[in-house]
PDB file of N, CA and C in Angstrom:
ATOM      1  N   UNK A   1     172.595 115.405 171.697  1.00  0.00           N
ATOM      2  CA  UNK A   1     171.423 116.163 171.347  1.00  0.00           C
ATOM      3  C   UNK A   1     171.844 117.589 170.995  1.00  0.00           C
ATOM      4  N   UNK A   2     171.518 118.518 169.868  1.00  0.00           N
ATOM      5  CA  UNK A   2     171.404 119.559 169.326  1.00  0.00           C
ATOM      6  C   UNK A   2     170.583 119.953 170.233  1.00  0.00           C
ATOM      7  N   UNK A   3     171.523 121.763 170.721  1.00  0.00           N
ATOM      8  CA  UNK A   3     171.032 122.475 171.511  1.00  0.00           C
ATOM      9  C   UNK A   3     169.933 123.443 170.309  1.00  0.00           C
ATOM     10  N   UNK A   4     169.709 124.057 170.687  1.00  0.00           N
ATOM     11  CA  UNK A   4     168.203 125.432 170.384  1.00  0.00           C
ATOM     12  C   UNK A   4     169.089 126.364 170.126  1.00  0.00           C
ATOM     13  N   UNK A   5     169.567 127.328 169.259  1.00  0.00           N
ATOM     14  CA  UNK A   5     169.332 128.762 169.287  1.00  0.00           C
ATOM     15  C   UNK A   5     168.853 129.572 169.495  1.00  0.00           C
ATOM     16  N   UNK A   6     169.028 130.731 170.663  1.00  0.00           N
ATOM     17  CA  UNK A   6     167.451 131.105 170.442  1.00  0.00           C
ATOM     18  C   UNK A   6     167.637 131.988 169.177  1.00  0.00           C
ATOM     19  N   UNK A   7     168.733 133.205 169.037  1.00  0.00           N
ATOM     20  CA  UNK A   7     168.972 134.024 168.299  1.00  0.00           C
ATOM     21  C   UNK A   7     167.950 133.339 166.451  1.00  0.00           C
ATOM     22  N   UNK A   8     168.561 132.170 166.179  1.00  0.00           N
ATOM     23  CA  UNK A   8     167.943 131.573 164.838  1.00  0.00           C
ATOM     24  C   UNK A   8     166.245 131.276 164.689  1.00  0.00           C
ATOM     25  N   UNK A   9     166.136 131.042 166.275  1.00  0.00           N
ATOM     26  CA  UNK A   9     164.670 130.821 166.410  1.00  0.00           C
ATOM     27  C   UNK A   9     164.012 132.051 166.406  1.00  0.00           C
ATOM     28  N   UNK A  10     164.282 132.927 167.142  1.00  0.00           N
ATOM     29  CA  UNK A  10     163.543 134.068 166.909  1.00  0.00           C
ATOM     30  C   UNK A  10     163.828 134.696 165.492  1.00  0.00           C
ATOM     31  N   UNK A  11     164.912 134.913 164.573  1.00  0.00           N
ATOM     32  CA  UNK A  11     164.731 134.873 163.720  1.00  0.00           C
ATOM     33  C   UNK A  11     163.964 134.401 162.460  1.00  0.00           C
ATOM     34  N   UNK A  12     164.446 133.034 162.991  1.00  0.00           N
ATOM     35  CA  UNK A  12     163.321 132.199 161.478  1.00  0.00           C
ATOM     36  C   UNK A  12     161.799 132.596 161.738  1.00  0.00           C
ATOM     37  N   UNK A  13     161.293 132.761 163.062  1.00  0.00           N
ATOM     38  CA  UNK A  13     160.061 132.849 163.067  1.00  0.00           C
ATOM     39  C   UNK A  13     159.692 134.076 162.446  1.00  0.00           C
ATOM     40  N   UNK A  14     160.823 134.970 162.826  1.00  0.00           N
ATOM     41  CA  UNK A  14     160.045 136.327 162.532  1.00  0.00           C
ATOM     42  C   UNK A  14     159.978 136.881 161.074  1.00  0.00           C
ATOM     43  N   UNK A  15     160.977 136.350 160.227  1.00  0.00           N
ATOM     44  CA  UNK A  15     161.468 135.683 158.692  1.00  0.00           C
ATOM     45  C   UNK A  15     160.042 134.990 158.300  1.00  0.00           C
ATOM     46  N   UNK A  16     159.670 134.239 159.062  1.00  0.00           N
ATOM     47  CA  UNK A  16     158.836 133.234 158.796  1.00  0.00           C
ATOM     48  C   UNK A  16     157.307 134.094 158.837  1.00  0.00           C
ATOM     49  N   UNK A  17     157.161 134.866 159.828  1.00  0.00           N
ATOM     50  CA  UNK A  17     155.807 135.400 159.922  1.00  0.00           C
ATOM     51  C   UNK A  17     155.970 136.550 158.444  1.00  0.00           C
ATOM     52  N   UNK A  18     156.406 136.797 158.367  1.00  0.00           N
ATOM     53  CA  UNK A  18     156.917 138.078 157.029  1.00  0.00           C
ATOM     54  C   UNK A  18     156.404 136.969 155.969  1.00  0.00           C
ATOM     55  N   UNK A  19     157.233 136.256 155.671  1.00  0.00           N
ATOM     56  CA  UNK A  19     156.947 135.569 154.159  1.00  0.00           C
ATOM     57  C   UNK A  19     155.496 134.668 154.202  1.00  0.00           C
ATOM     58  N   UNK A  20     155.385 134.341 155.395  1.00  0.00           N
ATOM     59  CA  UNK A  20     153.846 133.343 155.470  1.00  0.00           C
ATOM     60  C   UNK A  20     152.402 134.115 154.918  1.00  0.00           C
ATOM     61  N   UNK A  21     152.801 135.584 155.747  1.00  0.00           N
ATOM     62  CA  UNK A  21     151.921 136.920 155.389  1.00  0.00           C
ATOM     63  C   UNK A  21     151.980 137.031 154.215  1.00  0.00           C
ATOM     64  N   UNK A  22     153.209 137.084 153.290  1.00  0.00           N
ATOM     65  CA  UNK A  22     152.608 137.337 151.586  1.00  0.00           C
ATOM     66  C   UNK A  22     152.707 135.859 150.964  1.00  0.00           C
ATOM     67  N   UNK A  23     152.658 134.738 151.117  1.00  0.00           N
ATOM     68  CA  UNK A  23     152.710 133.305 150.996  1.00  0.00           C
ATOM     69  C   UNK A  23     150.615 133.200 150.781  1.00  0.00           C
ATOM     70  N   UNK A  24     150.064 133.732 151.988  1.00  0.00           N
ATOM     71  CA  UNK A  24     148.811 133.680 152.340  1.00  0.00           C
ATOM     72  C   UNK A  24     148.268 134.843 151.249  1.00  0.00           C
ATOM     73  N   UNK A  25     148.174 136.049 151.280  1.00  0.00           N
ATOM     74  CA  UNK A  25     148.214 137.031 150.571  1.00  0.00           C
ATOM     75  C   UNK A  25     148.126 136.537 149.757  1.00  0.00           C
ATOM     76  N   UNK A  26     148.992 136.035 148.898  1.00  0.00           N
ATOM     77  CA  UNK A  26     149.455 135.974 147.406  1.00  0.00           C
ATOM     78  C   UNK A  26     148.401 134.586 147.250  1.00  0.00           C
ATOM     79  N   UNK A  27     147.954 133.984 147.820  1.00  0.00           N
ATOM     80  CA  UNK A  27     146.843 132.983 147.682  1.00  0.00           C
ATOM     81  C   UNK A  27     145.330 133.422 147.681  1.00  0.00           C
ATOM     82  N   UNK A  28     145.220 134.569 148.501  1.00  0.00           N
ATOM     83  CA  UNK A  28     143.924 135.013 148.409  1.00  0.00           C
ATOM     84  C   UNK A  28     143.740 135.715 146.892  1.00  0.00           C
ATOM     85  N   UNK A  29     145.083 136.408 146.743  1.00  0.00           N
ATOM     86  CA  UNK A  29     145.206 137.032 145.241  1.00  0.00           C
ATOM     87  C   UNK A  29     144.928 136.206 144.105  1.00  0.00           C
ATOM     88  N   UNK A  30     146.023 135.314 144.297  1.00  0.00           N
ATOM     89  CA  UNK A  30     145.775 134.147 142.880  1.00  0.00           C
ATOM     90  C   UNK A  30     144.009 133.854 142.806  1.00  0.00           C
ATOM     91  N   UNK A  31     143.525 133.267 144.155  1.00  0.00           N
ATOM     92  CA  UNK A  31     142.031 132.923 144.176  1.00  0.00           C
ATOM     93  C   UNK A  31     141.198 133.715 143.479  1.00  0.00           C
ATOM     94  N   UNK A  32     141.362 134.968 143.773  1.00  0.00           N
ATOM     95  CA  UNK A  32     140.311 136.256 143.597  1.00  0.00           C
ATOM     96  C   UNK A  32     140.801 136.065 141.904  1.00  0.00           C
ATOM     97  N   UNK A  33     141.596 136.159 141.667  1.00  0.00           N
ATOM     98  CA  UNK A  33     142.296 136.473 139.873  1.00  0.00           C
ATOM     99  C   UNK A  33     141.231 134.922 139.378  1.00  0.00           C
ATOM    100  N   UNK A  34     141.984 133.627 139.716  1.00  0.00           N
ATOM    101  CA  UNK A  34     141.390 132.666 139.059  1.00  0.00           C
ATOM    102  C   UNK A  34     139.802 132.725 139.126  1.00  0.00           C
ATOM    103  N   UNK A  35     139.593 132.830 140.349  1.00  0.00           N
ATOM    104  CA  UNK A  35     137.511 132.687 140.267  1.00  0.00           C
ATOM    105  C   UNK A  35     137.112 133.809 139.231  1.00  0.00           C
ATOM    106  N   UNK A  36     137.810 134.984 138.540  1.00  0.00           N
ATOM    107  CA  UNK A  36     137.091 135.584 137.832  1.00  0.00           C
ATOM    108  C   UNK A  36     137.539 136.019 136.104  1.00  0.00           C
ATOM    109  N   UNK A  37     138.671 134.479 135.825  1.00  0.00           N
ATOM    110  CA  UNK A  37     139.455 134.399 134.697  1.00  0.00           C
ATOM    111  C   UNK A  37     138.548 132.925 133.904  1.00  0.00           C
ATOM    112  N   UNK A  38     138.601 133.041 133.142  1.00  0.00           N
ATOM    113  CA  UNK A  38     137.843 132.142 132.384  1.00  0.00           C
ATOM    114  C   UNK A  38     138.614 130.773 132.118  1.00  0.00           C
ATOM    115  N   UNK A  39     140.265 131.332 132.434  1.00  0.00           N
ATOM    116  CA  UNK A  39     140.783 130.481 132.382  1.00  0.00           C
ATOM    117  C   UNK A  39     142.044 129.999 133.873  1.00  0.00           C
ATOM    118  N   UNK A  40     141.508 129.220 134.475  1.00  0.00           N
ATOM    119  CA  UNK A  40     141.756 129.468 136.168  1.00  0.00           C
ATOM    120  C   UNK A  40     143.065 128.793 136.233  1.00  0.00           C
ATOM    121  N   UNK A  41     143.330 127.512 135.418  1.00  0.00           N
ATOM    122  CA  UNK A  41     144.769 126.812 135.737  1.00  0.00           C
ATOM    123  C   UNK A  41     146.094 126.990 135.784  1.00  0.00           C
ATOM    124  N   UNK A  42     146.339 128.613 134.732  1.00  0.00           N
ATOM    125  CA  UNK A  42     147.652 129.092 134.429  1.00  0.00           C
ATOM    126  C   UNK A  42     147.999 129.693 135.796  1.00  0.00           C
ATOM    127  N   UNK A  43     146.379 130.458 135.907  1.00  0.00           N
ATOM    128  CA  UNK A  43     147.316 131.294 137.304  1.00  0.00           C
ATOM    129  C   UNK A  43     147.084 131.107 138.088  1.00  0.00           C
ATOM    130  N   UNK A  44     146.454 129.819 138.629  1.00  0.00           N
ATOM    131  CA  UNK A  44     146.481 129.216 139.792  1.00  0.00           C
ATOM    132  C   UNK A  44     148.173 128.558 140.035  1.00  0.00           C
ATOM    133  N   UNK A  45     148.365 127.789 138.982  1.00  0.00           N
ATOM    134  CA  UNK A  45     149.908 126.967 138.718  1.00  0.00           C
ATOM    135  C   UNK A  45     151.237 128.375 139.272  1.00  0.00           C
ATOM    136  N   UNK A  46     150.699 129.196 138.169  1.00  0.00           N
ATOM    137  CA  UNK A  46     151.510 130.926 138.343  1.00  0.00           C
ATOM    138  C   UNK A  46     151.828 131.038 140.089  1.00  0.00           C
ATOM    139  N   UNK A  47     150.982 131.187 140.564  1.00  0.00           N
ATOM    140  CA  UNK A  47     150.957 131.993 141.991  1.00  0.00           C
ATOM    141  C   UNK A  47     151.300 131.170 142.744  1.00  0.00           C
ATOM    142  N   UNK A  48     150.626 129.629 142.022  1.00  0.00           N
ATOM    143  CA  UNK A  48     151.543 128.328 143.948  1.00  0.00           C
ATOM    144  C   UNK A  48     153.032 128.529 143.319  1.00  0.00           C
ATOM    145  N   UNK A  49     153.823 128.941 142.118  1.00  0.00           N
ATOM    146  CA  UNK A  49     154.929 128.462 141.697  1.00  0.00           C
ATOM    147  C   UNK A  49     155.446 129.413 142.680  1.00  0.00           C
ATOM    148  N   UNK A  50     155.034 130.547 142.366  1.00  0.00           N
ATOM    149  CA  UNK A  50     155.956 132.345 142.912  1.00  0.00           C
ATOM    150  C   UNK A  50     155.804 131.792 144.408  1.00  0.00           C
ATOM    151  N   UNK A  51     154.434 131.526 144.697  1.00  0.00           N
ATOM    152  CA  UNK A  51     154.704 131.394 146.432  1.00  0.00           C
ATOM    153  C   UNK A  51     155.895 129.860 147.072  1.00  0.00           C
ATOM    154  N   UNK A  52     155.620 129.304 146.607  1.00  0.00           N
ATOM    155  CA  UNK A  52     156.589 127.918 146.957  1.00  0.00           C
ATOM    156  C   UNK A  52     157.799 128.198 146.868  1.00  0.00           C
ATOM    157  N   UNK A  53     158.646 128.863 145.636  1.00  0.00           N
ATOM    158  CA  UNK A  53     159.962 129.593 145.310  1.00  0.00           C
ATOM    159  C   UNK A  53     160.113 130.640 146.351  1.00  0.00           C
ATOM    160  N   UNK A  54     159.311 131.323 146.935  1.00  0.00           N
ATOM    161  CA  UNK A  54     159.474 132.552 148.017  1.00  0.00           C
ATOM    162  C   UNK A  54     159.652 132.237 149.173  1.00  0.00           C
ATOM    163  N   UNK A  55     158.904 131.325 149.582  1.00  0.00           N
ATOM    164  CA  UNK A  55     158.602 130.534 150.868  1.00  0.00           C
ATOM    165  C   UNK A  55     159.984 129.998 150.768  1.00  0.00           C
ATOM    166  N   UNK A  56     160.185 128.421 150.501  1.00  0.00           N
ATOM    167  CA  UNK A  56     161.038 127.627 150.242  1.00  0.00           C
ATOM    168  C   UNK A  56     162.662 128.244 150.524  1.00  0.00           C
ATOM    169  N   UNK A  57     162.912 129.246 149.061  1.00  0.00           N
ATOM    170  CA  UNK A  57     163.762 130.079 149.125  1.00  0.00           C
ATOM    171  C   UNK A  57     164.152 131.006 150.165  1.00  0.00           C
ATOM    172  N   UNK A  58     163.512 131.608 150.503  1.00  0.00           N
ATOM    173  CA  UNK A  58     163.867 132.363 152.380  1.00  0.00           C
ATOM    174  C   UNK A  58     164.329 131.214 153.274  1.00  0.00           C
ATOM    175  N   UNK A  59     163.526 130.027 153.162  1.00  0.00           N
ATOM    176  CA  UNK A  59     163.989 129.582 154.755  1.00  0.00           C
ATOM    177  C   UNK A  59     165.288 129.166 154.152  1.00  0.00           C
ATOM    178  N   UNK A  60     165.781 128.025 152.843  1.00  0.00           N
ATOM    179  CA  UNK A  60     166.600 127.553 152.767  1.00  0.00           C
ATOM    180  C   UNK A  60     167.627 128.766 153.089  1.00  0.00           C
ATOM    181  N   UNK A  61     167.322 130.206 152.752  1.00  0.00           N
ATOM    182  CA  UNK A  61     168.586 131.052 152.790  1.00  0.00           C
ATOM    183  C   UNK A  61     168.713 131.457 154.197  1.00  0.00           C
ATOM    184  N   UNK A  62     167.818 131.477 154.647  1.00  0.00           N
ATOM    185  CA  UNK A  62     168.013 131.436 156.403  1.00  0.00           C
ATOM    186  C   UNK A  62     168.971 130.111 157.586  1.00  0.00           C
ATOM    187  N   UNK A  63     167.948 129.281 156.856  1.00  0.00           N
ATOM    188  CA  UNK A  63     169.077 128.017 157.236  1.00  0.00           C
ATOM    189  C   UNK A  63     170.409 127.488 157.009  1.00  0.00           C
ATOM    190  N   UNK A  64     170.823 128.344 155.912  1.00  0.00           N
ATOM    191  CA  UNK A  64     172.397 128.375 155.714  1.00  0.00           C
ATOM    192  C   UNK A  64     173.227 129.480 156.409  1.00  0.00           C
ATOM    193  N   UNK A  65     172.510 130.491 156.471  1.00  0.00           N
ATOM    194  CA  UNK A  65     173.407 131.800 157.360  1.00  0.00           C
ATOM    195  C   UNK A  65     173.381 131.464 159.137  1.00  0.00           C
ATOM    196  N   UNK A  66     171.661 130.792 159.406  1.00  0.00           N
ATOM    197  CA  UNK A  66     171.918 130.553 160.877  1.00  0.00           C
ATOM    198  C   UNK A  66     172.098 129.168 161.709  1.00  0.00           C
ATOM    199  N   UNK A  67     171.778 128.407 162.736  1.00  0.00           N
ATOM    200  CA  UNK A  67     171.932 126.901 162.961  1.00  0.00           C
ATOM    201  C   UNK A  67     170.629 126.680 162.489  1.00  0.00           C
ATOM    202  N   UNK A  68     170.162 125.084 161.477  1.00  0.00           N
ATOM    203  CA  UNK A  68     169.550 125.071 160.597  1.00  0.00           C
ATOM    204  C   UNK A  68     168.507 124.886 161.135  1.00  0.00           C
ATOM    205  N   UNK A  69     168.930 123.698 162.508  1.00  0.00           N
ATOM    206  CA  UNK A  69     167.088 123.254 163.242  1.00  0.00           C
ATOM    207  C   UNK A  69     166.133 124.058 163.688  1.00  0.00           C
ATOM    208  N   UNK A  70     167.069 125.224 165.004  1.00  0.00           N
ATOM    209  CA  UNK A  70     166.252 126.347 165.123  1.00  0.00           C
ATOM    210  C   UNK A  70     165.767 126.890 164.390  1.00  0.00           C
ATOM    211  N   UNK A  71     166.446 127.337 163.491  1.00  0.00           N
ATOM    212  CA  UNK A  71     165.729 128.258 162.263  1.00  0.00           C
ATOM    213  C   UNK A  71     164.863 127.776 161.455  1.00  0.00           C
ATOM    214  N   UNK A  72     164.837 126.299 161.127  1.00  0.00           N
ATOM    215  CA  UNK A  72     163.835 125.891 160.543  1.00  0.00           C
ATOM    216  C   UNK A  72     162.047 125.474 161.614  1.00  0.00           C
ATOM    217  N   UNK A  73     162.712 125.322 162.253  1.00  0.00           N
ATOM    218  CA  UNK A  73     161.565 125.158 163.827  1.00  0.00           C
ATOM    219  C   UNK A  73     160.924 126.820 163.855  1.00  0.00           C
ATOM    220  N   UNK A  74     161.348 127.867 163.844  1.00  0.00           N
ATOM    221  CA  UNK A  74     161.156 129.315 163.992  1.00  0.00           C
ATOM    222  C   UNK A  74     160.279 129.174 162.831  1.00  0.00           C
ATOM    223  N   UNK A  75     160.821 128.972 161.756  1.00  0.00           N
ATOM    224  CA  UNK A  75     159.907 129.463 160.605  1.00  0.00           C
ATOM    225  C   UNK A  75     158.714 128.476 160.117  1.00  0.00           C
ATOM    226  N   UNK A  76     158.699 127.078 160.793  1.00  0.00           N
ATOM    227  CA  UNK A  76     157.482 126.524 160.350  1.00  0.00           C
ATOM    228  C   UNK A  76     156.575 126.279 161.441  1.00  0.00           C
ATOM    229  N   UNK A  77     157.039 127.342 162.611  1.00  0.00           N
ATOM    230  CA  UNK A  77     156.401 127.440 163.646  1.00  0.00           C
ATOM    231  C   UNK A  77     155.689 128.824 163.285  1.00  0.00           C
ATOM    232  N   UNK A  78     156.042 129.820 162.479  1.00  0.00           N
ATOM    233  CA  UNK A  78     155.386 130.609 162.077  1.00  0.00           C
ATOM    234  C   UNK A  78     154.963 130.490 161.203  1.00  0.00           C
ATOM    235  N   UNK A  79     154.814 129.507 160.170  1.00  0.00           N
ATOM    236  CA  UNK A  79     154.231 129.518 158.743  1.00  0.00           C
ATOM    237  C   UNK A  79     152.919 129.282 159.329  1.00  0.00           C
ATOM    238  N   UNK A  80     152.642 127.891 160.470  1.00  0.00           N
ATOM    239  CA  UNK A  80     151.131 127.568 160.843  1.00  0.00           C
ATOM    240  C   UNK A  80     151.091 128.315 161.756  1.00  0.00           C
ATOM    241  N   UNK A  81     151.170 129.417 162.784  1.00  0.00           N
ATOM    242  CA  UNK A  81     150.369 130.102 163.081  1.00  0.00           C
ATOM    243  C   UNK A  81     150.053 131.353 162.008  1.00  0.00           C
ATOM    244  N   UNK A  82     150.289 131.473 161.059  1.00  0.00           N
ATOM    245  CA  UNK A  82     150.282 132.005 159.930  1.00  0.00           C
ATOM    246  C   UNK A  82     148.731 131.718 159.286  1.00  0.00           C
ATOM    247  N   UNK A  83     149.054 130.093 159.066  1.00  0.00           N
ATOM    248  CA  UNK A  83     147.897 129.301 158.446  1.00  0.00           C
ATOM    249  C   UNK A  83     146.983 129.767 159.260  1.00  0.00           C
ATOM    250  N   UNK A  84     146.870 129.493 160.602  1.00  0.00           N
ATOM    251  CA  UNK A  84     145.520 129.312 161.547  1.00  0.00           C
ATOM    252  C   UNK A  84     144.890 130.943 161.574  1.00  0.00           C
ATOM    253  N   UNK A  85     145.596 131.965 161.233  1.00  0.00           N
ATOM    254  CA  UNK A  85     145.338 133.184 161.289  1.00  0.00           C
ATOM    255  C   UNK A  85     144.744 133.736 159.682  1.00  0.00           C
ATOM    256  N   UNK A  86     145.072 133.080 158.852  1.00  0.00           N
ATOM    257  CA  UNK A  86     144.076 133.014 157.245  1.00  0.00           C
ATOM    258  C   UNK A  86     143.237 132.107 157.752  1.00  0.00           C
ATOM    259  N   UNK A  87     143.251 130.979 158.011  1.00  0.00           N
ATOM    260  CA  UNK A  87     141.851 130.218 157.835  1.00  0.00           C
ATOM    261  C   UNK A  87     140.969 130.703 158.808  1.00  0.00           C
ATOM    262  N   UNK A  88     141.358 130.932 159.897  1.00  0.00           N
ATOM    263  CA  UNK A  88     140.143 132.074 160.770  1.00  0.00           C
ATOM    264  C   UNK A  88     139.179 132.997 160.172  1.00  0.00           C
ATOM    265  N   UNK A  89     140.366 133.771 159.557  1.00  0.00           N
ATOM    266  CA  UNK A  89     139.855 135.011 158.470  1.00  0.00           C
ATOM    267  C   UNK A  89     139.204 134.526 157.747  1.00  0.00           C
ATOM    268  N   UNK A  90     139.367 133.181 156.958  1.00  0.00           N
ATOM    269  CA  UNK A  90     138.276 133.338 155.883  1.00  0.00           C
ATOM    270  C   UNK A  90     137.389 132.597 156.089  1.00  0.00           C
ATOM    271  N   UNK A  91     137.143 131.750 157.148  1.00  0.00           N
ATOM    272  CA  UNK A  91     135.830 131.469 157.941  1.00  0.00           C
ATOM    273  C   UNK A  91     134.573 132.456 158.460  1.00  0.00           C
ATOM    274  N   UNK A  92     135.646 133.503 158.848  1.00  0.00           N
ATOM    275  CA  UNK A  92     134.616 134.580 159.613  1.00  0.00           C
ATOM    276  C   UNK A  92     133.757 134.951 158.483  1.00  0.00           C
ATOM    277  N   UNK A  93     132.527 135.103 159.121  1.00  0.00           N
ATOM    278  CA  UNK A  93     131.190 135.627 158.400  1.00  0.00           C
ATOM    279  C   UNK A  93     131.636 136.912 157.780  1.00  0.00           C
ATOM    280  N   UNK A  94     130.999 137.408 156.874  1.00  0.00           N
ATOM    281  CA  UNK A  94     131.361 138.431 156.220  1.00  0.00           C
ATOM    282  C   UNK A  94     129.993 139.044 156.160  1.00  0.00           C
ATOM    283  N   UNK A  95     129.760 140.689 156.405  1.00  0.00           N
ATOM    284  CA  UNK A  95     128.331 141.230 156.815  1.00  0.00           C
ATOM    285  C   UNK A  95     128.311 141.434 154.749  1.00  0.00           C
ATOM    286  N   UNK A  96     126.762 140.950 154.901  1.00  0.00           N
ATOM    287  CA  UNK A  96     126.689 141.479 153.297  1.00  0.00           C
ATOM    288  C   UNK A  96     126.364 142.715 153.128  1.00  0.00           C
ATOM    289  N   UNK A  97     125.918 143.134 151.761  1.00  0.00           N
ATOM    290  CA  UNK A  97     125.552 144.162 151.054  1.00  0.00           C
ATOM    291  C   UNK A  97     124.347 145.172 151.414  1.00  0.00           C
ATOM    292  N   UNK A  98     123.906 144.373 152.117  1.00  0.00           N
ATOM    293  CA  UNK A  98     122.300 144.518 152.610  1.00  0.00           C
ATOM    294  C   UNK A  98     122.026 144.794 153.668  1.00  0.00           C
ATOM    295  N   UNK A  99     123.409 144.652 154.969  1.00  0.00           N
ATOM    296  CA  UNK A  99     122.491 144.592 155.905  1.00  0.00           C
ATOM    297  C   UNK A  99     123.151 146.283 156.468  1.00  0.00           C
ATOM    298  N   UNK A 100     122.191 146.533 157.175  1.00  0.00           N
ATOM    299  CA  UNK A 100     122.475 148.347 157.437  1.00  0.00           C
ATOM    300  C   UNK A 100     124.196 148.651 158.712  1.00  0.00           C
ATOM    301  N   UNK A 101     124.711 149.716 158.054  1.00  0.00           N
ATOM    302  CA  UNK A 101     126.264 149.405 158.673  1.00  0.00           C
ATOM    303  C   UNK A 101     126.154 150.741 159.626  1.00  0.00           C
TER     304      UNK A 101
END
C-alpha cells in the first residue's frame, strides 16, 4: 500500500483551491458574457477550453514534481470543496433592486 504525503497533499490542495477559484470564476464570467452575446456557443466552448487546459494542466504539473496520489487527492479534494462553495453562492437569494438596503 502507497503511503500519503502529507507535504504533496497539502500542496495539491492548496494549488488546487487557487486554480478551482479561477476555474469557478472564469465560469461565472463565460456565463455572464454568453447570456448577453447573441451568439452564446463560441464562448461558452472558449472559456470550458481555457478552464479545462488550466485546471488539468496545474495538477498534471503538480503531479510530476510531487508523489502523484497525494497530490492528486489534495487537489480534487479541493476542486469540490471549491464546487460546494460556488454552488452555495449561487443558490443564495440575491436582495433585489427594490427592496430598501
Amino acid at each position: 500500500m502507497t503511503a500519503l504525503d502529507g507535504v504533496a497533499l497539502l500542496a495539491g490542495f492548496g494549488a488546487g483551491l487557487a486554480v478551482s477559484a479561477l476555474f469557478f470564476a472564469g465560469l461565472a464570467w463565460g456565463m455572464h458574457k454568453a447570456l448577453g452575446s447573441a451568439r452564446p456557443g463560441p464562448i461558452l466552448l472558449a472559456s470550458f477550453l481555457l478552464r479545462a487546459v488550466l485546471l488539468l494542466g496545474v495538477g498534471f504539473a503538480l503531479a510530476r514534481w510531487l508523489q502523484p496520489l497525494s497530490c492528486w487527492i489534495g487537489y480534487m479534494a479541493a476542486f469540490f470543496a471549491a464546487r460546494t462553495v460556488a454552488v452555495r453562492r449561487a443558490r443564495a437569494p440575491r436582495p433585489s433592486a427594490t427592496e430598501d438596503r
